[in-house]
PDB file of N, CA and C in Angstrom:
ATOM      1  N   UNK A   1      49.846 -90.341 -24.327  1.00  0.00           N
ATOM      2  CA  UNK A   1      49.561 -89.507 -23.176  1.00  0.00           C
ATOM      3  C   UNK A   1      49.977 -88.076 -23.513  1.00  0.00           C
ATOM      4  N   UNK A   2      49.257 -87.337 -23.195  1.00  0.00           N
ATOM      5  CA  UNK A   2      49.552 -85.725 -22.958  1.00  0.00           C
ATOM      6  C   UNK A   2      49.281 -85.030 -21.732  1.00  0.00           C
ATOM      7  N   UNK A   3      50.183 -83.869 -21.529  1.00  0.00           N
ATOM      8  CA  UNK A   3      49.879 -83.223 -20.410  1.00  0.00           C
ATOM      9  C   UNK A   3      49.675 -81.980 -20.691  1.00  0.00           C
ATOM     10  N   UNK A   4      48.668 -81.061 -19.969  1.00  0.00           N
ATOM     11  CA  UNK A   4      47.951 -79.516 -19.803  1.00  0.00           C
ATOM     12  C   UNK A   4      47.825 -79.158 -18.860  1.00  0.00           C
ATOM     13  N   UNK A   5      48.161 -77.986 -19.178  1.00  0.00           N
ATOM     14  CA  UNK A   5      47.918 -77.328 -18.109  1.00  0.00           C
ATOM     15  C   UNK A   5      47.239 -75.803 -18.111  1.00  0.00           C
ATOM     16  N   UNK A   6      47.004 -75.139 -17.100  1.00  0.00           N
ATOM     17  CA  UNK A   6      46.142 -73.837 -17.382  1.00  0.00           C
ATOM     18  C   UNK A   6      45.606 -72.929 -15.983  1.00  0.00           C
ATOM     19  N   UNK A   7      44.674 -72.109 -16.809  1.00  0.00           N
ATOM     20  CA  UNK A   7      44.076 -71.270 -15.515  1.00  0.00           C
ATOM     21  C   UNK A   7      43.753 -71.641 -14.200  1.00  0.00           C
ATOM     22  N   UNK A   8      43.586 -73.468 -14.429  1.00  0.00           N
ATOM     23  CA  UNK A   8      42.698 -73.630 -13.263  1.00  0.00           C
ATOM     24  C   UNK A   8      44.074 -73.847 -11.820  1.00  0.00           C
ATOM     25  N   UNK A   9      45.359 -73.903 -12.452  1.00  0.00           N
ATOM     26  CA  UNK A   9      46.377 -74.085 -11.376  1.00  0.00           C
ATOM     27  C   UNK A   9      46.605 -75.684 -11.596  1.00  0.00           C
ATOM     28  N   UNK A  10      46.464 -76.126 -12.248  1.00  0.00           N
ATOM     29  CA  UNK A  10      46.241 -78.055 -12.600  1.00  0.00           C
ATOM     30  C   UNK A  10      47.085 -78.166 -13.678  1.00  0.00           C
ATOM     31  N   UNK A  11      47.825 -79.228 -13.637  1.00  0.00           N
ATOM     32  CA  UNK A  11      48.180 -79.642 -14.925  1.00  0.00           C
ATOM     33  C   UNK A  11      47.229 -81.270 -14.795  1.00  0.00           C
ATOM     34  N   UNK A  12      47.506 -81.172 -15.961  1.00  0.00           N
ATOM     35  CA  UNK A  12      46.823 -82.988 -16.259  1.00  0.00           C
ATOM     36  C   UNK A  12      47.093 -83.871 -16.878  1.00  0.00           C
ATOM     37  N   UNK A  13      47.314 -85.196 -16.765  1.00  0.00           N
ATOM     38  CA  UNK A  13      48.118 -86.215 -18.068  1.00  0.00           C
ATOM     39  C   UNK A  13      46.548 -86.878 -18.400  1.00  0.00           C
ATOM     40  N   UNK A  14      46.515 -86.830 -19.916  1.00  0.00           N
ATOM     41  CA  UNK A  14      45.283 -87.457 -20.168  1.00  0.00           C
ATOM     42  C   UNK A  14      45.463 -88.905 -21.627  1.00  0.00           C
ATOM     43  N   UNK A  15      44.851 -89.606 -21.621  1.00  0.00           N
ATOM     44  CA  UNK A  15      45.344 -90.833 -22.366  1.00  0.00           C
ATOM     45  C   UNK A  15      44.100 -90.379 -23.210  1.00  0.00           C
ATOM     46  N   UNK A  16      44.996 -91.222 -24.822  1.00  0.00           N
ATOM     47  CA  UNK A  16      44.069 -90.907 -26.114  1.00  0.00           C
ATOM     48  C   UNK A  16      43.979 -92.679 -26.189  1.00  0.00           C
ATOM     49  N   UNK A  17      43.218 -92.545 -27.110  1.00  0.00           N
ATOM     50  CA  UNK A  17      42.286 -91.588 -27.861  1.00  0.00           C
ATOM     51  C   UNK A  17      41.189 -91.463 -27.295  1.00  0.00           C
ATOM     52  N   UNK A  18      40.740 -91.902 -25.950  1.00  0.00           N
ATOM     53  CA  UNK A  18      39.562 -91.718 -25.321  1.00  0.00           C
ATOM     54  C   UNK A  18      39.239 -90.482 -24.682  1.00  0.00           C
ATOM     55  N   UNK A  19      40.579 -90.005 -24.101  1.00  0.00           N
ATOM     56  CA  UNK A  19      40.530 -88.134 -23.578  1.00  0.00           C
ATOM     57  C   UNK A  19      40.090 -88.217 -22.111  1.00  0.00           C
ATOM     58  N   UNK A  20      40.584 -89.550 -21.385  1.00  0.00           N
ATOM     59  CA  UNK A  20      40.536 -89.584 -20.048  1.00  0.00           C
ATOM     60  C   UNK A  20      41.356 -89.178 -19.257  1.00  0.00           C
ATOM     61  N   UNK A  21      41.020 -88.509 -18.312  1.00  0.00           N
ATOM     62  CA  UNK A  21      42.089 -87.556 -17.144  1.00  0.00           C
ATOM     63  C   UNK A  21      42.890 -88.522 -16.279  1.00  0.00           C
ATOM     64  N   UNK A  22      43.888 -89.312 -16.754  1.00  0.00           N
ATOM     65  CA  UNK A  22      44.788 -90.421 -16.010  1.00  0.00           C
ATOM     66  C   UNK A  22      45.226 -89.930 -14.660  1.00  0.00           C
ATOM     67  N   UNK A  23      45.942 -88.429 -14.446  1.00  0.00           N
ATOM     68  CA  UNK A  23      46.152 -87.926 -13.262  1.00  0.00           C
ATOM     69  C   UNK A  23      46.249 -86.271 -13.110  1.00  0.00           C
ATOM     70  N   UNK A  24      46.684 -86.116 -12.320  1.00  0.00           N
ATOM     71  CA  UNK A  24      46.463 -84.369 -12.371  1.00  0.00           C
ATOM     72  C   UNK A  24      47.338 -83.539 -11.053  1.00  0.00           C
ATOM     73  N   UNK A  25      47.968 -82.552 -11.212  1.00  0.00           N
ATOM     74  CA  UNK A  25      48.628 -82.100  -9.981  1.00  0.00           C
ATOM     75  C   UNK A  25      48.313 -80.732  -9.618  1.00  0.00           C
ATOM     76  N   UNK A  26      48.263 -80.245  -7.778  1.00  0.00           N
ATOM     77  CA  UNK A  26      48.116 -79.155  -7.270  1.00  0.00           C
ATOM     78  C   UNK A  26      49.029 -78.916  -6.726  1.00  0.00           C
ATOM     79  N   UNK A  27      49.459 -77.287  -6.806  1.00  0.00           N
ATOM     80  CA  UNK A  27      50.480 -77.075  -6.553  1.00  0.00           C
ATOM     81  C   UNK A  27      51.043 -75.304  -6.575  1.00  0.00           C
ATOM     82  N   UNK A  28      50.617 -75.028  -7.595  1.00  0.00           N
ATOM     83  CA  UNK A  28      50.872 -73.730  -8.599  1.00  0.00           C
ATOM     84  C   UNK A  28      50.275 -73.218  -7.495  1.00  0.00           C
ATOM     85  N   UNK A  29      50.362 -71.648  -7.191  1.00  0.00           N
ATOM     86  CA  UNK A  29      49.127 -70.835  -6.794  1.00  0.00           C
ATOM     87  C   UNK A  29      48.877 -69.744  -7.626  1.00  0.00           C
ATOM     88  N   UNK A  30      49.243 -70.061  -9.179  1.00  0.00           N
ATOM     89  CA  UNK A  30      48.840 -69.325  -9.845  1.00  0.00           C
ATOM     90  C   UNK A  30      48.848 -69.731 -11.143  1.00  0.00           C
ATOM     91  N   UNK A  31      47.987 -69.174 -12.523  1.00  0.00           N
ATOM     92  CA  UNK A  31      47.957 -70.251 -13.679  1.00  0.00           C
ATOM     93  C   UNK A  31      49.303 -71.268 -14.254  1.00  0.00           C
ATOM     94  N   UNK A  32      49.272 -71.954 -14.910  1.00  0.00           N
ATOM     95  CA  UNK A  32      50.040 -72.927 -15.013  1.00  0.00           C
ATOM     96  C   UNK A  32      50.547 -72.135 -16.523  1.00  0.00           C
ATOM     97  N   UNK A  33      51.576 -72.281 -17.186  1.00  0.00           N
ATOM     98  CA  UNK A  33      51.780 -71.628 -18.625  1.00  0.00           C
ATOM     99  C   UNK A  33      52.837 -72.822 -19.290  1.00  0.00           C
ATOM    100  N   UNK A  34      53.400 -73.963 -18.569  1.00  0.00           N
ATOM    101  CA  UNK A  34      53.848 -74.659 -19.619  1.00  0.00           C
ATOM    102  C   UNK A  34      53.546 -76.041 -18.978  1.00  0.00           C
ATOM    103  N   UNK A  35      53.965 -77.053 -19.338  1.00  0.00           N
ATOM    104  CA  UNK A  35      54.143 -78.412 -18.654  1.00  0.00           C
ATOM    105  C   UNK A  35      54.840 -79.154 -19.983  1.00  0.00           C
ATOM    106  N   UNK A  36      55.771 -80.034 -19.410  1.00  0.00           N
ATOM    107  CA  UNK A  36      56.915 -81.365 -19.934  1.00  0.00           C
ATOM    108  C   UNK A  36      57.267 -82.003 -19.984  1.00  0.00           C
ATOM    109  N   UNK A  37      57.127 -83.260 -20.626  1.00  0.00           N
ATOM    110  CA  UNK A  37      57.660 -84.800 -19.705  1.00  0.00           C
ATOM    111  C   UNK A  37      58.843 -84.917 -19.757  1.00  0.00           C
ATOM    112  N   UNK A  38      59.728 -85.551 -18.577  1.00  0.00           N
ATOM    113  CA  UNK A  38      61.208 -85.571 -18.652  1.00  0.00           C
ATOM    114  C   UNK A  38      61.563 -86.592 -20.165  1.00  0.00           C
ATOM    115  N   UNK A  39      62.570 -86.519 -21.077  1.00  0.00           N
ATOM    116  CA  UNK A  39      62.698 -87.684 -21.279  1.00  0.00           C
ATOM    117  C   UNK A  39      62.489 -88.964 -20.861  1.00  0.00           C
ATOM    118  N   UNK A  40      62.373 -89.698 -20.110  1.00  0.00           N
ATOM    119  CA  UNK A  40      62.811 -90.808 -19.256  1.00  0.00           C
ATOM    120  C   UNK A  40      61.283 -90.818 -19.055  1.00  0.00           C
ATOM    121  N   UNK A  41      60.098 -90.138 -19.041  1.00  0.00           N
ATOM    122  CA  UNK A  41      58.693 -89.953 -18.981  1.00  0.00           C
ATOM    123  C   UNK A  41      58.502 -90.473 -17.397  1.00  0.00           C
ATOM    124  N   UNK A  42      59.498 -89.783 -16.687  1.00  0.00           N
ATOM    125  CA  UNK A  42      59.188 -90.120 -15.148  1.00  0.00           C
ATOM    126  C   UNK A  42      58.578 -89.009 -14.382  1.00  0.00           C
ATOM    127  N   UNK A  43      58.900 -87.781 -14.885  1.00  0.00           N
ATOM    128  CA  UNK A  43      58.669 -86.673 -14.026  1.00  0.00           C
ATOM    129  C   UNK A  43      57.858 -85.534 -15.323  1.00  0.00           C
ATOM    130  N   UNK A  44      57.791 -84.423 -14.647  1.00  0.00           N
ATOM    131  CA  UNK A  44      57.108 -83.532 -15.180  1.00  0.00           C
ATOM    132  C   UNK A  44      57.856 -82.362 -14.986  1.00  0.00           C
ATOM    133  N   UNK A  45      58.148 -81.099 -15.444  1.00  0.00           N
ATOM    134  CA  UNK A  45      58.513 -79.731 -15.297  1.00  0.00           C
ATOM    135  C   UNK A  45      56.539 -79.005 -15.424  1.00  0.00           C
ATOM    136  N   UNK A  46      56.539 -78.093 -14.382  1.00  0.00           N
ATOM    137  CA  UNK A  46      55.870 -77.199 -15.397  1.00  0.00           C
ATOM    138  C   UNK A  46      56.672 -75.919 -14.728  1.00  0.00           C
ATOM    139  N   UNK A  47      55.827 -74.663 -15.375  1.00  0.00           N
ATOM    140  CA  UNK A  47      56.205 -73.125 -14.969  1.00  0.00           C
ATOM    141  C   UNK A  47      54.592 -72.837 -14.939  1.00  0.00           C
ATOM    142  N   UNK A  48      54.950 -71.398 -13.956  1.00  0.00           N
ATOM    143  CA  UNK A  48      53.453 -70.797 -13.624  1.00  0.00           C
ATOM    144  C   UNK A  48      53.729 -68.956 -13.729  1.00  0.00           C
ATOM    145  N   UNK A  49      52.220 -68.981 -13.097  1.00  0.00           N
ATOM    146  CA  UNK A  49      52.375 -67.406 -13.036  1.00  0.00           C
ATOM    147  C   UNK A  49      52.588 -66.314 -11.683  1.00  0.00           C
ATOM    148  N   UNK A  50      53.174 -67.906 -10.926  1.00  0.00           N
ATOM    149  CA  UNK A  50      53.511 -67.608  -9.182  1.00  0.00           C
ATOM    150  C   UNK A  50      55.099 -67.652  -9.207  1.00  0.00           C
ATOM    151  N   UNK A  51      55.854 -67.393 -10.271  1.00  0.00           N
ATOM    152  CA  UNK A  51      57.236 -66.960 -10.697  1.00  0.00           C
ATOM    153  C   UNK A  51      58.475 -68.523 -10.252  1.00  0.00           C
ATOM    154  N   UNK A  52      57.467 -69.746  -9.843  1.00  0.00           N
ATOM    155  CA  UNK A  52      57.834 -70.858  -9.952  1.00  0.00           C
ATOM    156  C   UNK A  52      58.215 -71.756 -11.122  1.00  0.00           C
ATOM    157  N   UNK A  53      58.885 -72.655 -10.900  1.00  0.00           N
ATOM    158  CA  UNK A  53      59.462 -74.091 -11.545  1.00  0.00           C
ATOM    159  C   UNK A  53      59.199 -75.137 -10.684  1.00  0.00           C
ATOM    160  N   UNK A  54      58.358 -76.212 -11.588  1.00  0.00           N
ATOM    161  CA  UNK A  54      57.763 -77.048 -10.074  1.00  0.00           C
ATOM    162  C   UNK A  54      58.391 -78.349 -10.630  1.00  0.00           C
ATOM    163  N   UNK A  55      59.337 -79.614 -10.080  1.00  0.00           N
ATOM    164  CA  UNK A  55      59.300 -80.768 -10.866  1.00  0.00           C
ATOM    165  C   UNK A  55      58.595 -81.812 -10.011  1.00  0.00           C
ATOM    166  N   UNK A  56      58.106 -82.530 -10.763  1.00  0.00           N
ATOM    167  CA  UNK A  56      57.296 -83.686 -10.179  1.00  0.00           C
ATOM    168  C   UNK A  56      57.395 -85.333 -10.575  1.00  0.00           C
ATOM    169  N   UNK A  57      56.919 -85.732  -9.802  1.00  0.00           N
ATOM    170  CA  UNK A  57      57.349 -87.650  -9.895  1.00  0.00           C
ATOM    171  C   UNK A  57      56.247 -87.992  -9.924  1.00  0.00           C
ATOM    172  N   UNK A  58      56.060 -88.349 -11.230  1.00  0.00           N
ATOM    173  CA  UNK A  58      54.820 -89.063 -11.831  1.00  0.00           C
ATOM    174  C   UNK A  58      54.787 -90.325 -10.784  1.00  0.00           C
ATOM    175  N   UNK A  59      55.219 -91.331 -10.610  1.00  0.00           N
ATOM    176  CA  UNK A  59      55.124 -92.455 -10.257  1.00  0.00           C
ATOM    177  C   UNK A  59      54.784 -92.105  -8.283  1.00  0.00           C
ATOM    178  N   UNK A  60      55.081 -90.613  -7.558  1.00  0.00           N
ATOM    179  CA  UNK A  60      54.648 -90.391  -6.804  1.00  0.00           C
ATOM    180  C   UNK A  60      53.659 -89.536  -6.496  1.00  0.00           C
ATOM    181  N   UNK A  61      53.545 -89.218  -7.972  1.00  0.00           N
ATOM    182  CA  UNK A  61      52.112 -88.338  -7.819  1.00  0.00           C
ATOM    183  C   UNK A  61      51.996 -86.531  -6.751  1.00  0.00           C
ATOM    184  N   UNK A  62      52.905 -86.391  -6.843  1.00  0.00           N
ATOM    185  CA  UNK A  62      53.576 -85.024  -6.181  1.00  0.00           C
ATOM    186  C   UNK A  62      54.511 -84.520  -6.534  1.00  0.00           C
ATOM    187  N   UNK A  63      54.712 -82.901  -6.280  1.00  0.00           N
ATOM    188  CA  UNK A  63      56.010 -81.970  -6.588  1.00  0.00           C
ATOM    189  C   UNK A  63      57.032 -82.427  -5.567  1.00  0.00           C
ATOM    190  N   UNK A  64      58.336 -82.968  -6.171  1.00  0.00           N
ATOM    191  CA  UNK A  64      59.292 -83.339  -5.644  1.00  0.00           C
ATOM    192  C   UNK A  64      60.127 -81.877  -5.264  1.00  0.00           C
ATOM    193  N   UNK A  65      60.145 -81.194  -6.232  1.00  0.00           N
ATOM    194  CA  UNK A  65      61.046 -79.843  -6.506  1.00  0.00           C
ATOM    195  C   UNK A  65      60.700 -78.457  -6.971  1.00  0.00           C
ATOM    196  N   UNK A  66      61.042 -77.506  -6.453  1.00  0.00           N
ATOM    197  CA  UNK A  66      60.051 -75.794  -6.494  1.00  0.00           C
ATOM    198  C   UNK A  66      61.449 -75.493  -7.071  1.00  0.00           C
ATOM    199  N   UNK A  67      61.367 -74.660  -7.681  1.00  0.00           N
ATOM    200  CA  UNK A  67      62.418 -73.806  -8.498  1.00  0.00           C
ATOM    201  C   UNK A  67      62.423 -72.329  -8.007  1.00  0.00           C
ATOM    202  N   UNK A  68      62.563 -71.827  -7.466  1.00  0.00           N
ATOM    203  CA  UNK A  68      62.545 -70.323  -7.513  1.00  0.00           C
ATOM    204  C   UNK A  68      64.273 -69.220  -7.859  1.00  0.00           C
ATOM    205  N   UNK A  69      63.445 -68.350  -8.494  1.00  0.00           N
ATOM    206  CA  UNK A  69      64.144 -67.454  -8.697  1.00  0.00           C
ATOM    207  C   UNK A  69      64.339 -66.213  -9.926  1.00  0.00           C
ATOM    208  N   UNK A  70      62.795 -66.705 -10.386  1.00  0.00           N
ATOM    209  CA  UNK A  70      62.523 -65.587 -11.151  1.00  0.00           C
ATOM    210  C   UNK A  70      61.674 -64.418 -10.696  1.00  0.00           C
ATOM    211  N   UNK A  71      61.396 -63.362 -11.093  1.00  0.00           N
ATOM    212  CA  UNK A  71      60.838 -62.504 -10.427  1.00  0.00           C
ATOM    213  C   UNK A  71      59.197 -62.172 -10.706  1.00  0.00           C
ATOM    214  N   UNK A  72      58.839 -62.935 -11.797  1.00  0.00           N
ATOM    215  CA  UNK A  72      57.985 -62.385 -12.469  1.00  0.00           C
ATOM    216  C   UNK A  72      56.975 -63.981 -12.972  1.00  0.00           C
ATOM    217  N   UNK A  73      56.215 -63.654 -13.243  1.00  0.00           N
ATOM    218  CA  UNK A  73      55.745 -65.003 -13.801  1.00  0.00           C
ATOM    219  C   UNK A  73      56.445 -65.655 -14.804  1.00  0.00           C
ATOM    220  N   UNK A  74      56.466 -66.999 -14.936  1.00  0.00           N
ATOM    221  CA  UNK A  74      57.766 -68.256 -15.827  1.00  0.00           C
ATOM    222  C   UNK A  74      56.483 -68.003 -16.543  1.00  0.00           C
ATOM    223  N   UNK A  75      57.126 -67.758 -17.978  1.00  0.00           N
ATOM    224  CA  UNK A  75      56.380 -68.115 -19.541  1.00  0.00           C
ATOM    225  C   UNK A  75      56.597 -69.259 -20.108  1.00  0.00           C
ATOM    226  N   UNK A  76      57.132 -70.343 -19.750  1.00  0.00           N
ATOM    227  CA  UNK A  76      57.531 -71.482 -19.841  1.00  0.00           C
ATOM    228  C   UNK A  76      58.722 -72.126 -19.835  1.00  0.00           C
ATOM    229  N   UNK A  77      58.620 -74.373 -19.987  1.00  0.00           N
ATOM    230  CA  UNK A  77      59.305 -74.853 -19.537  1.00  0.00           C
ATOM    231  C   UNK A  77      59.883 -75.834 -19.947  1.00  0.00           C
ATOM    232  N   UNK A  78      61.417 -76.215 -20.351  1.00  0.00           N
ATOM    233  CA  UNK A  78      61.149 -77.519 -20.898  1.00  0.00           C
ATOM    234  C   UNK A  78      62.254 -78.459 -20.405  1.00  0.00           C
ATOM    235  N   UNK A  79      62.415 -79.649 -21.138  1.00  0.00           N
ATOM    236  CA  UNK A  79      63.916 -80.559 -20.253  1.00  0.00           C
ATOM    237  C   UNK A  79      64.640 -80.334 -21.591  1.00  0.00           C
ATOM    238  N   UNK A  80      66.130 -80.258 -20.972  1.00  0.00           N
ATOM    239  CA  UNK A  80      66.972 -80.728 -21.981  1.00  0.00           C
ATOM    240  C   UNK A  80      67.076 -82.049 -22.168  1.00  0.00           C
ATOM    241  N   UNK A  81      67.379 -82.798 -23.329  1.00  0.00           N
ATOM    242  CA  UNK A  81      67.576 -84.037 -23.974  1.00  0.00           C
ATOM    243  C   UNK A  81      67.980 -84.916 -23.383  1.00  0.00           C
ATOM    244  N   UNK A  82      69.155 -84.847 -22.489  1.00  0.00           N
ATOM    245  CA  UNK A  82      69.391 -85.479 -21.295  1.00  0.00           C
ATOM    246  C   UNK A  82      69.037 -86.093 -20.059  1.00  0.00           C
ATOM    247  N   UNK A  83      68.054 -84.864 -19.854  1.00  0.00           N
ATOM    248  CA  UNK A  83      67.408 -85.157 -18.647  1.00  0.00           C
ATOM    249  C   UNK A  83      67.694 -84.649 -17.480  1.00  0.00           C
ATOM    250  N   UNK A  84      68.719 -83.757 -17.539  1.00  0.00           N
ATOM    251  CA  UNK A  84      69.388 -83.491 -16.467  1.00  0.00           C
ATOM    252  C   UNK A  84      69.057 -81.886 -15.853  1.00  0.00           C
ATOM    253  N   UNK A  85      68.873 -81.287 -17.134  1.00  0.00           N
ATOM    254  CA  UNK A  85      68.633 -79.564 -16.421  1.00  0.00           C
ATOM    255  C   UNK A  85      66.981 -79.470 -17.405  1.00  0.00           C
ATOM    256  N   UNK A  86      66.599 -78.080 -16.960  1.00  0.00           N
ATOM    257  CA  UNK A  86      65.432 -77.626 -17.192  1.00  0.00           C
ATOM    258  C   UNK A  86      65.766 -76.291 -17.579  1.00  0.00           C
ATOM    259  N   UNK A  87      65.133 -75.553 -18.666  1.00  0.00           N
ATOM    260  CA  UNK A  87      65.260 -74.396 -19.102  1.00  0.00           C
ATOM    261  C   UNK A  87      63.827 -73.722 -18.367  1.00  0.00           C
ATOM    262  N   UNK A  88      64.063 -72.339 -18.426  1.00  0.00           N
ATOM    263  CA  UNK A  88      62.690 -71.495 -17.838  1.00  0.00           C
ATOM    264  C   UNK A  88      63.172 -70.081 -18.338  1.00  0.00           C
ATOM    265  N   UNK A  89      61.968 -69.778 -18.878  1.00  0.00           N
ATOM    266  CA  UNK A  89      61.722 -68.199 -19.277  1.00  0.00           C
ATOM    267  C   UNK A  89      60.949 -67.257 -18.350  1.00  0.00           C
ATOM    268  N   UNK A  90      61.362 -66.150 -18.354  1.00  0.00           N
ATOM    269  CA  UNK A  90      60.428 -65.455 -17.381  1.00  0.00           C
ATOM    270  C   UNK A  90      59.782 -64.175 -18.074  1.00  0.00           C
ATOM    271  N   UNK A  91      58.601 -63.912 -17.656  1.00  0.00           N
ATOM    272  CA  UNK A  91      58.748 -62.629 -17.686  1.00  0.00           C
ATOM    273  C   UNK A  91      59.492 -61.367 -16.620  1.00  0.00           C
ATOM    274  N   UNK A  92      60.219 -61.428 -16.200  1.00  0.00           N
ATOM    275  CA  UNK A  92      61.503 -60.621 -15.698  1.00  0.00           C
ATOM    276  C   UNK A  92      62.526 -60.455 -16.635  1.00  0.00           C
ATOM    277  N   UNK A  93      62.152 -60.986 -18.123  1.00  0.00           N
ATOM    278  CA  UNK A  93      63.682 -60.547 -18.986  1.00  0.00           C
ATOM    279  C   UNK A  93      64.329 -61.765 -18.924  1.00  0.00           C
ATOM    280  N   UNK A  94      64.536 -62.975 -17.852  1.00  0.00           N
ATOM    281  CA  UNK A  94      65.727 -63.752 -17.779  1.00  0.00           C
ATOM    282  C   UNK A  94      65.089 -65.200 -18.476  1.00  0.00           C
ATOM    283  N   UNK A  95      66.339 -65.959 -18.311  1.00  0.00           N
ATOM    284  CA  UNK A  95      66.339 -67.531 -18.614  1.00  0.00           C
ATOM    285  C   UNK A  95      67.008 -68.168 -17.973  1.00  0.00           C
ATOM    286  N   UNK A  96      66.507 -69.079 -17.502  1.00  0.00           N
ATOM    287  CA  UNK A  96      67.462 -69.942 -16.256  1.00  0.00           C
ATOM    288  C   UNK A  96      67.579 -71.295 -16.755  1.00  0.00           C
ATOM    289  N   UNK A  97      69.045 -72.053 -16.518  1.00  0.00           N
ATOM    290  CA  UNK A  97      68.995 -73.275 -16.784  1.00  0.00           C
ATOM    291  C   UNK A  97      69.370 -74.125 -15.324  1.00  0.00           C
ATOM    292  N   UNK A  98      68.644 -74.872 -15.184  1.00  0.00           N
ATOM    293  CA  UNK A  98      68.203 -75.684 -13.735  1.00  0.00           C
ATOM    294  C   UNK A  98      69.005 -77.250 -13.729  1.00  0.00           C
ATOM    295  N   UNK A  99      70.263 -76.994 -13.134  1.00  0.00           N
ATOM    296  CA  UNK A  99      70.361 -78.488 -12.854  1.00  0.00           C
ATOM    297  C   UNK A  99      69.527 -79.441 -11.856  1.00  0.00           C
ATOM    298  N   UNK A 100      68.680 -80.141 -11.980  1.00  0.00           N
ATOM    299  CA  UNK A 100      67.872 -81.128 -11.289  1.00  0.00           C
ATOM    300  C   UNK A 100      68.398 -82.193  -9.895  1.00  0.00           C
ATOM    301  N   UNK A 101      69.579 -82.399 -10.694  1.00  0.00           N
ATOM    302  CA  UNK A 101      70.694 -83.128  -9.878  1.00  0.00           C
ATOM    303  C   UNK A 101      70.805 -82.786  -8.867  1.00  0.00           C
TER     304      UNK A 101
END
């Protein structure tokens, strides 16, 4: 499985090797610039260009969690190893690390 995301405001998990669109989320109101599977492949991080951090529950098929607090559009997103926090870049200059918990 992989996930994308992009202009259209969508990310998407798609299964190989056939390249079928398994599921997909709305949410962003503006392009999407990263997406991540938690370790644990339960949830999702992405970042956008609406200066959000969105996390989501695959198994519920919706954004559980909005991140805010960058100023500028998030250049991307990822989990730490753990599982527990989320890193985010912005364009505002900063980096935020997100406990989930």
């Amino acid at each position: 499985i992989v996930v994308t995301g992009g202009d259209d405001r969508l990310w998407k998990t798609w299964g190989f090797p056939d390249g079928n669109i398994l599921m997909s989320g709305e949410g962003h109101t503006d392009w999407l610039s990263g997406c991540c599977f938690r370790p644990s492949g339960t949830q999702l991080v992405t970042s956008s260009g609406d200066t959000t951090v969105r996390i989501w529950d695959l198994s519920r098929r919706g954004c559980i969690l909005t991140l805010r607090g960058h100023a500028r559009a998030v250049r991307g997103c990822s989990w730490h190893s753990c599982g527990d926090f989320v890193a985010s870049a912005s364009m505002d200059g900063t980096s935020k690390i997100w406990d989930v918990n």
